[in-house]
Every structure is written in structure tokens, then in C-alpha cells.
Protein backbone atom coordinates (compact mmCIF):
# COMPACT_ATOMS: atom_id res chain seq x y z
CA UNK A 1 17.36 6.60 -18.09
CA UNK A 2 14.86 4.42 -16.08
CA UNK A 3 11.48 5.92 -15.23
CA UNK A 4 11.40 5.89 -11.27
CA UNK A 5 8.08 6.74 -9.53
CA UNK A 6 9.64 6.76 -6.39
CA UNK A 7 13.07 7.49 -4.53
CA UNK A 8 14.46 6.92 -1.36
CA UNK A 9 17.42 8.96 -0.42
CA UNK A 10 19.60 8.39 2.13
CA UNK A 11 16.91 7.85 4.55
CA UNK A 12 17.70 7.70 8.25
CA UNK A 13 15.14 7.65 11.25
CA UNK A 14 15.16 7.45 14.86
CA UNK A 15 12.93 6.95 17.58
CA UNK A 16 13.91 8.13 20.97
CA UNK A 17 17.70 7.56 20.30
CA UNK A 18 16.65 4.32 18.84
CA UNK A 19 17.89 3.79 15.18
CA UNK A 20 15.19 2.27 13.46
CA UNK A 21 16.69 3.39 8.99
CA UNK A 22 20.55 4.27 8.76
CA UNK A 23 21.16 5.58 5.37
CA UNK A 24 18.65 3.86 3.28
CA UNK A 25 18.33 4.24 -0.33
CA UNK A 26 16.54 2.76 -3.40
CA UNK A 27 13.99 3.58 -6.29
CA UNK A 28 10.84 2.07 -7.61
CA UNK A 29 10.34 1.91 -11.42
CA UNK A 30 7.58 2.93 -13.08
CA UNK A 31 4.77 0.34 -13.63
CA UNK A 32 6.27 -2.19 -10.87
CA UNK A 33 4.88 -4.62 -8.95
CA UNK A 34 7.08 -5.33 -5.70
CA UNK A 35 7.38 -6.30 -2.46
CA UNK A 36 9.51 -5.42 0.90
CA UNK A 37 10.02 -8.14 3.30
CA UNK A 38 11.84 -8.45 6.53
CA UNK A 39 11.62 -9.72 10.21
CA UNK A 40 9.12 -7.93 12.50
CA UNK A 41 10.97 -4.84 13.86
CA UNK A 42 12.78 -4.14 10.77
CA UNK A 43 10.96 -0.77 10.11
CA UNK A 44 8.77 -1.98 7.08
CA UNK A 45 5.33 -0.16 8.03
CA UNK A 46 7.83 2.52 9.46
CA UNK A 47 9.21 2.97 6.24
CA UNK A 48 5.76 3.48 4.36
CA UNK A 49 4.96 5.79 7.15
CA UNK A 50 7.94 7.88 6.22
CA UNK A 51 6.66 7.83 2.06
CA UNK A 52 3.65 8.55 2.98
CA UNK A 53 3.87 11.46 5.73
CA UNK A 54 2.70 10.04 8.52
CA UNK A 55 6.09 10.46 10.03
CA UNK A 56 9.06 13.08 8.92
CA UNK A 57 12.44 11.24 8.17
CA UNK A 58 15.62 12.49 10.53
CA UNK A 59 17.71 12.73 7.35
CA UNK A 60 17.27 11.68 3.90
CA UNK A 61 14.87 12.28 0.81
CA UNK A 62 11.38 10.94 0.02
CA UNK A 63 11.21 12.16 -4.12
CA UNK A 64 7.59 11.51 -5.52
CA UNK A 65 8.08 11.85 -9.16
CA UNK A 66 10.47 14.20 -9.04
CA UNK A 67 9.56 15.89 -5.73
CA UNK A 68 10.90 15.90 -2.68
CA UNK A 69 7.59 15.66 -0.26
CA UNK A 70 9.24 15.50 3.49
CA UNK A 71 7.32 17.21 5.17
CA UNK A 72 4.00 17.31 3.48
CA UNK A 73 1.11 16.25 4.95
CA UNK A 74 -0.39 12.82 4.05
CA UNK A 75 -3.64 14.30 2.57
CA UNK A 76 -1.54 16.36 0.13
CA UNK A 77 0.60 13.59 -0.57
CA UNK A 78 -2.48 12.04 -1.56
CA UNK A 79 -3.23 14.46 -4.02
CA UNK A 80 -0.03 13.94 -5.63
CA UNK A 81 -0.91 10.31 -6.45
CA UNK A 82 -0.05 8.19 -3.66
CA UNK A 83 -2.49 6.05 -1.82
CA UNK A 84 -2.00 3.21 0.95
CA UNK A 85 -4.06 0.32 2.21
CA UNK A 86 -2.92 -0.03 6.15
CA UNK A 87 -1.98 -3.18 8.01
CA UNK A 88 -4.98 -2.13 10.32
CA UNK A 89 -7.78 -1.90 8.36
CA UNK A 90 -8.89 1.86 7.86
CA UNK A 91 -12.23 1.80 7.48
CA UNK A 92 -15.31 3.13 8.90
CA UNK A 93 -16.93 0.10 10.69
CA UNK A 94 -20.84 1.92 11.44
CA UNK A 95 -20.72 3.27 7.81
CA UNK A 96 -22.08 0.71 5.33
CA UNK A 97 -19.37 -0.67 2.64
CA UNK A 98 -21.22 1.95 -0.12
CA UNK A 99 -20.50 4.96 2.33
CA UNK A 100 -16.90 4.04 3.14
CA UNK A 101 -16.04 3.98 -0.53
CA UNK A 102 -18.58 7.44 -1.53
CA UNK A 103 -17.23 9.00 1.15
CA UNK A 104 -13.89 8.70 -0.30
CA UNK A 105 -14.83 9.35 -3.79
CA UNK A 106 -16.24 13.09 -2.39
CA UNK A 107 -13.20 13.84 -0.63
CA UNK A 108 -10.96 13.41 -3.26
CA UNK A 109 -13.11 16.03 -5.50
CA UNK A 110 -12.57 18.40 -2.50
CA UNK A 111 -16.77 17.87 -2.32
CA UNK A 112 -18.18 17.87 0.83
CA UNK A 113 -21.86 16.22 1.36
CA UNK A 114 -24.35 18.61 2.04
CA UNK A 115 -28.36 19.81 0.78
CA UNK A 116 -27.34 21.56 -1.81
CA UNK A 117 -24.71 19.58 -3.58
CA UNK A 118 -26.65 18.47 -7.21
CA UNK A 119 -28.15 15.56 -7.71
CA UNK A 120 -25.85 14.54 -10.93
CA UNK A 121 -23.20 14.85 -8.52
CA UNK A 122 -23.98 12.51 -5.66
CA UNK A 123 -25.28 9.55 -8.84
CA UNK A 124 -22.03 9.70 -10.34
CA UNK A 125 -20.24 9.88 -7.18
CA UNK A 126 -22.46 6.71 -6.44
CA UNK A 127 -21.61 5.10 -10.00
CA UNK A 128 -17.70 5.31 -9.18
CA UNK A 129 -18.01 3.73 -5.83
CA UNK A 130 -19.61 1.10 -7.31
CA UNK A 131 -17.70 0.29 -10.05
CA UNK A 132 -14.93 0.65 -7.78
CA UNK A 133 -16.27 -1.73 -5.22
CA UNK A 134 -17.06 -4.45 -8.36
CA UNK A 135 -13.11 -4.00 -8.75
CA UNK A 136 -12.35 -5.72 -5.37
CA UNK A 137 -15.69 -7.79 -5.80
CA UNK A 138 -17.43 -6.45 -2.97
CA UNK A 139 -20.87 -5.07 -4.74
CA UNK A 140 -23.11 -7.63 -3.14
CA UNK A 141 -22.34 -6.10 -0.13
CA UNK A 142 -22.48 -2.67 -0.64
CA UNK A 143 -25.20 -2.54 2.22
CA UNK A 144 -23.58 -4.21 5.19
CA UNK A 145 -22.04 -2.47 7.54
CA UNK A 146 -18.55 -2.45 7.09
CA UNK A 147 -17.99 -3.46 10.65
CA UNK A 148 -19.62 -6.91 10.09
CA UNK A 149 -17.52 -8.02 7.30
CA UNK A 150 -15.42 -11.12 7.35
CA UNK A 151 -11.39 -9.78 8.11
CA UNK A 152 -10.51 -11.00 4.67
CA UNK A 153 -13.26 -8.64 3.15
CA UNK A 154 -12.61 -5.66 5.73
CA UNK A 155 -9.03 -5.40 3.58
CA UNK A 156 -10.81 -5.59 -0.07
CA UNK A 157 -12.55 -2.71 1.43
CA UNK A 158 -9.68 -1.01 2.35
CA UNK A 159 -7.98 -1.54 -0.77
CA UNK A 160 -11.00 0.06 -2.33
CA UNK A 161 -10.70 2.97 0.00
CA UNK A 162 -7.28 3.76 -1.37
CA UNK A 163 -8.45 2.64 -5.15
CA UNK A 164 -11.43 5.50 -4.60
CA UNK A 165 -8.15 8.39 -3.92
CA UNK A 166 -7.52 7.54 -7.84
CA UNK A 167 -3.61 6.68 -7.24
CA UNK A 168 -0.98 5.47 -9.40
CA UNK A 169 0.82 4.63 -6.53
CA UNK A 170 -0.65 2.62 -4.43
CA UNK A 171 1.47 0.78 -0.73
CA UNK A 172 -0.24 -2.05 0.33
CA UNK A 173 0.65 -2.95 4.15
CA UNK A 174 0.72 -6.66 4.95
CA UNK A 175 -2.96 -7.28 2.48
CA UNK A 176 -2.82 -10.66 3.07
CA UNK A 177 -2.34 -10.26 7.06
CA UNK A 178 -4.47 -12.74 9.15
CA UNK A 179 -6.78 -14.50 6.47
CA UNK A 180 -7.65 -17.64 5.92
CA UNK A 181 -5.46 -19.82 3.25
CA UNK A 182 -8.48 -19.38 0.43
CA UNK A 183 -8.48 -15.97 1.29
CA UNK A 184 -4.80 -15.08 1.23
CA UNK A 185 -4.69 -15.94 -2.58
CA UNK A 186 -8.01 -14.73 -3.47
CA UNK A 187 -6.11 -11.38 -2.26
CA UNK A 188 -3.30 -12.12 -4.18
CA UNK A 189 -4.92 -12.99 -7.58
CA UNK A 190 -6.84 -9.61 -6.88
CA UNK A 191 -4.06 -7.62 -6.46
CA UNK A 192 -2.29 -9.41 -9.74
CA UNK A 193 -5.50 -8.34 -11.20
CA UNK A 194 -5.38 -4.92 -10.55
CA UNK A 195 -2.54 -4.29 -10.66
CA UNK A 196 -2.66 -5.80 -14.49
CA UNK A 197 -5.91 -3.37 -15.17
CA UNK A 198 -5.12 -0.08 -13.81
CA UNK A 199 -1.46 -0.13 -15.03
CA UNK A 200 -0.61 1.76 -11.53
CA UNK A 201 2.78 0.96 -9.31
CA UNK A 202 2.17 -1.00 -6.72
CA UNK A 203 4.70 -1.84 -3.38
CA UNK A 204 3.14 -4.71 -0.65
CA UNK A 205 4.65 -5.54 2.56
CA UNK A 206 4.41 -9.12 3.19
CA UNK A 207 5.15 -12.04 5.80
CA UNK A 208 4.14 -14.89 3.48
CA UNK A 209 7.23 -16.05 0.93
CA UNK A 210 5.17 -17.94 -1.47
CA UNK A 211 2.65 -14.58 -1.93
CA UNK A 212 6.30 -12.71 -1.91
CA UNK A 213 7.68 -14.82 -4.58
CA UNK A 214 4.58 -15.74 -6.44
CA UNK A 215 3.71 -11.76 -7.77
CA UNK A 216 6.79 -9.71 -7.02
CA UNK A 217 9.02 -8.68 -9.90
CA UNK A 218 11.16 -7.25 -7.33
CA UNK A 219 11.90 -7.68 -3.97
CA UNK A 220 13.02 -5.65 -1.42
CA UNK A 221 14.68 -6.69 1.96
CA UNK A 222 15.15 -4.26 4.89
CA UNK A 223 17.28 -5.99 8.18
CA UNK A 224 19.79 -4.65 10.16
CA UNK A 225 18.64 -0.97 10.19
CA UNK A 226 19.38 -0.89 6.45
CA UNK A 227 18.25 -2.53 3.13
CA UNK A 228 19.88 -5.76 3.01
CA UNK A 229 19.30 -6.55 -0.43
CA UNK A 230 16.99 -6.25 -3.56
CA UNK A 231 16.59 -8.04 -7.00
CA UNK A 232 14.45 -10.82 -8.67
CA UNK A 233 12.39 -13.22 -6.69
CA UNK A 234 14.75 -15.63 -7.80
CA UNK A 235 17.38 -13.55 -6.72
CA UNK A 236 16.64 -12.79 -3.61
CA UNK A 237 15.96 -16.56 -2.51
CA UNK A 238 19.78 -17.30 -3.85
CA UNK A 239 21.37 -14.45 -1.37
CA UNK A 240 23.65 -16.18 1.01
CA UNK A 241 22.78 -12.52 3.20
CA UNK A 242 19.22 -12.73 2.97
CA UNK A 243 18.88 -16.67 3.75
CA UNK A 244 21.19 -16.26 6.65
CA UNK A 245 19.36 -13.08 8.11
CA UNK A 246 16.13 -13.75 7.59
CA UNK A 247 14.66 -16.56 5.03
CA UNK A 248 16.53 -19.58 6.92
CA UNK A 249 18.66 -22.27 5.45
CA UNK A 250 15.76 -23.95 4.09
CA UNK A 251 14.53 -21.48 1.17
């Protein structure tokens, strides 16, 4: 029997009589790296706001390794193992890149920063977030405010965010979204490379094909207020459906 991280049940949502899921269902292996793709108003970030919490499905089942979390409460879904980089970037822009990443690496010890937490504490807090930020290559800047980083860097930070909640799940939303060509596979050979070295799960949303194509080992397609198709890169770029609904006759 295959090992599935994650299943969607027969998910349905709506949003003020609008029908944004009808009846969508599907399951992520363990150990996968792959991608959901779409045209904008297909419900992609809604649909990782549904895994994730941030929004409570109208029917249907969200089953995190084996358990059915509708209804929990993003933090404690956290807990469970799930973690998400945002489309948005999520990040405190006053606090320097160190504190952003610290920060994280308290709260997910349940440790709260006060006078009388131990010194040995707050260094190996310290160590993590930097060994974590040398992950996403951003220790060089572990002093700049993280609201004067370049766009491209912003989103290594907020990947490192949701590296510091110590996932094995980890949704990516759109991590490539408004950077430069350079940057765009910089992110993508980082994520490759991650996703290689911590052995977690990993699901992206993405706009750009050749990023979709070039690192997914599966590929997910949501149109029509349902998932359209999934399968293989190569798959998915030979589906009469998909080309006509969303990739175009050229692919």
C-alpha cells in the first residue's frame, strides 16, 4: 500500500454561494516533490488554505498522516508537521533576518523570550537559526533588516521561516512569484536542494511551466472547480484536457 502523507477527500468549498472546490480528491506520497498548477482563480492558494487551517472546508476531508485535521487551528497543524511558505511573504520586515528565523525557532519549543530563559538556551536557539539560514544561503545577512531585502531574498527568508517550524511537510505558495529570471532558478535549484537534503515532502504552487516541469515528479492541475488532471510532467504536457484548458496548443 503506498505511503501517503497527505489526503484530500472529497473536498468541496464555497464562498458566498460561490463554488470555488466541488468534490475534490487526491493524495500526496510520501517523500514527493510536486507541484499544482492552474489559471488564476482556480482555488490553488485556496486549497492550501484549506490543508493548512486557515479556512474550514464545506464538505470533505483534510487527513494528515492519518488524521483528519478540519478544523484545527493552523498553529496546531503546525505541530503536527506541516509548514507553508505564503505567496505574500510572511515575514517580519523591522525584525532583522536573525530575529525572524530565532523567533521561530522559540516558538516552536513552546519557549517564549524572556530574563530568565538560560543562556544555553537562547545560543543554541541562535546556532539553529543559523544553520538554518546557511540552508537558504542567507547568513551574510543575518543583520539586515528583513524589510530591506531584495523580493527574491524576502522568500528565502520565508522559506526559512517555515524550515525553522521543523516540518516534513512543507507547501510552498508561488516561491518563485515576481523575481528576476537569475533569481527564479536560483529558487528552484534551492528548493531541489532541499528538498534532496532534508528528505521532507514538499507541494509548490507555480505559474512558470519550465520551473513546473523542470522539478516536479508530479503534477497536479486544478480548473473548472475540480482537479482536472494529475500525473508525470511528461504526462501532464500530453493531456488533450489540460492543453485545451489551460497550457495552450503550443506546450
Amino acid at each position: 500500500m503506498t505511503d501517503h502523507v497527505l489526503r484530500i477527500e472529497n473536498l468541496s468549498k464555497a464562498f458566498e454561494g460561490n463554488l470555488v472546490f466541488d468534490d475534490v480528491s487526491f493524495a500526496i506520497e510520501e517523500g514527493e516533490l510536486s507541484s499544482i498548477i492552474g489559471p488564476n482563480g482556480a482555488g490553488k492558494t485556496t486549497l492550501f488554505n484549506l490543508i493548512t487551517g486557515y479556512h474550514i472546508p464545506d464538505a470533505g476531508k483534510v487527513i494528515l498522516r492519518g488524521r483528519n485535521i478540519v478544523g484545527m487551528q493552523p498553529y496546531d497543524i503546525v505541530r503536527l508537521g506541516m509548514a507553508r511558505a505564503f505567496q505574500r511573504t510572511n515575514i517580519f520586515p523591522r525584525m532583522t533576518v536573525l530575529e525572524n528565523v530565532v523567533s521561530t525557532v522559540i516558538s516552536r519549543r513552546k519557549g517564549n523570550f524572556n530574563m530568565t530563559t538560560p543562556v544555553r538556551k537562547l545560543t543554541s536557539d541562535h546556532q539553529r537559526a543559523y544553520e538554518i539560514l546557511e540552508s537558504v544561503g542567507l547568513t551574510d545577512m543575518s543583520q539586515r533588516q528583513s524589510g530591506t531585502l531584495a523580493h527574491g531574498n524576502q522568500k528565502r527568508l520565508d522559506i526559512a521561516i517555515a524550515l525553522a517550524l521543523e516540518p516534513n511537510l512543507l507547501l510552498l505558495d508561488e516561491p518563485t512569484q515576481g523575481m528576476s529570471p537569475e533569481e527564479r532558478w536560483q529558487t528552484v535549484d534551492l528548493v531541489k536542494e532541499l528538498w534532496k537534503r532534508l528528505k521532507i515532502t514538499m507541494v509548490f504552487i507555480e505559474h512558470d511551466m519550465d520551473v513546473v516541469f523542470g522539478i516536479s515528479q508530479k503534477v497536479r492541475v486544478l480548473c473548472y472547480k475540480t482537479l482536472l488532471a494529475e500525473g508525470t510532467p511528461e504526462e501532464i504536457s500530453a493531456d488533450r484536457q489540460v492543453i485545451e484548458a489551460y497550457l495552450g496548443e503550443e506546450v
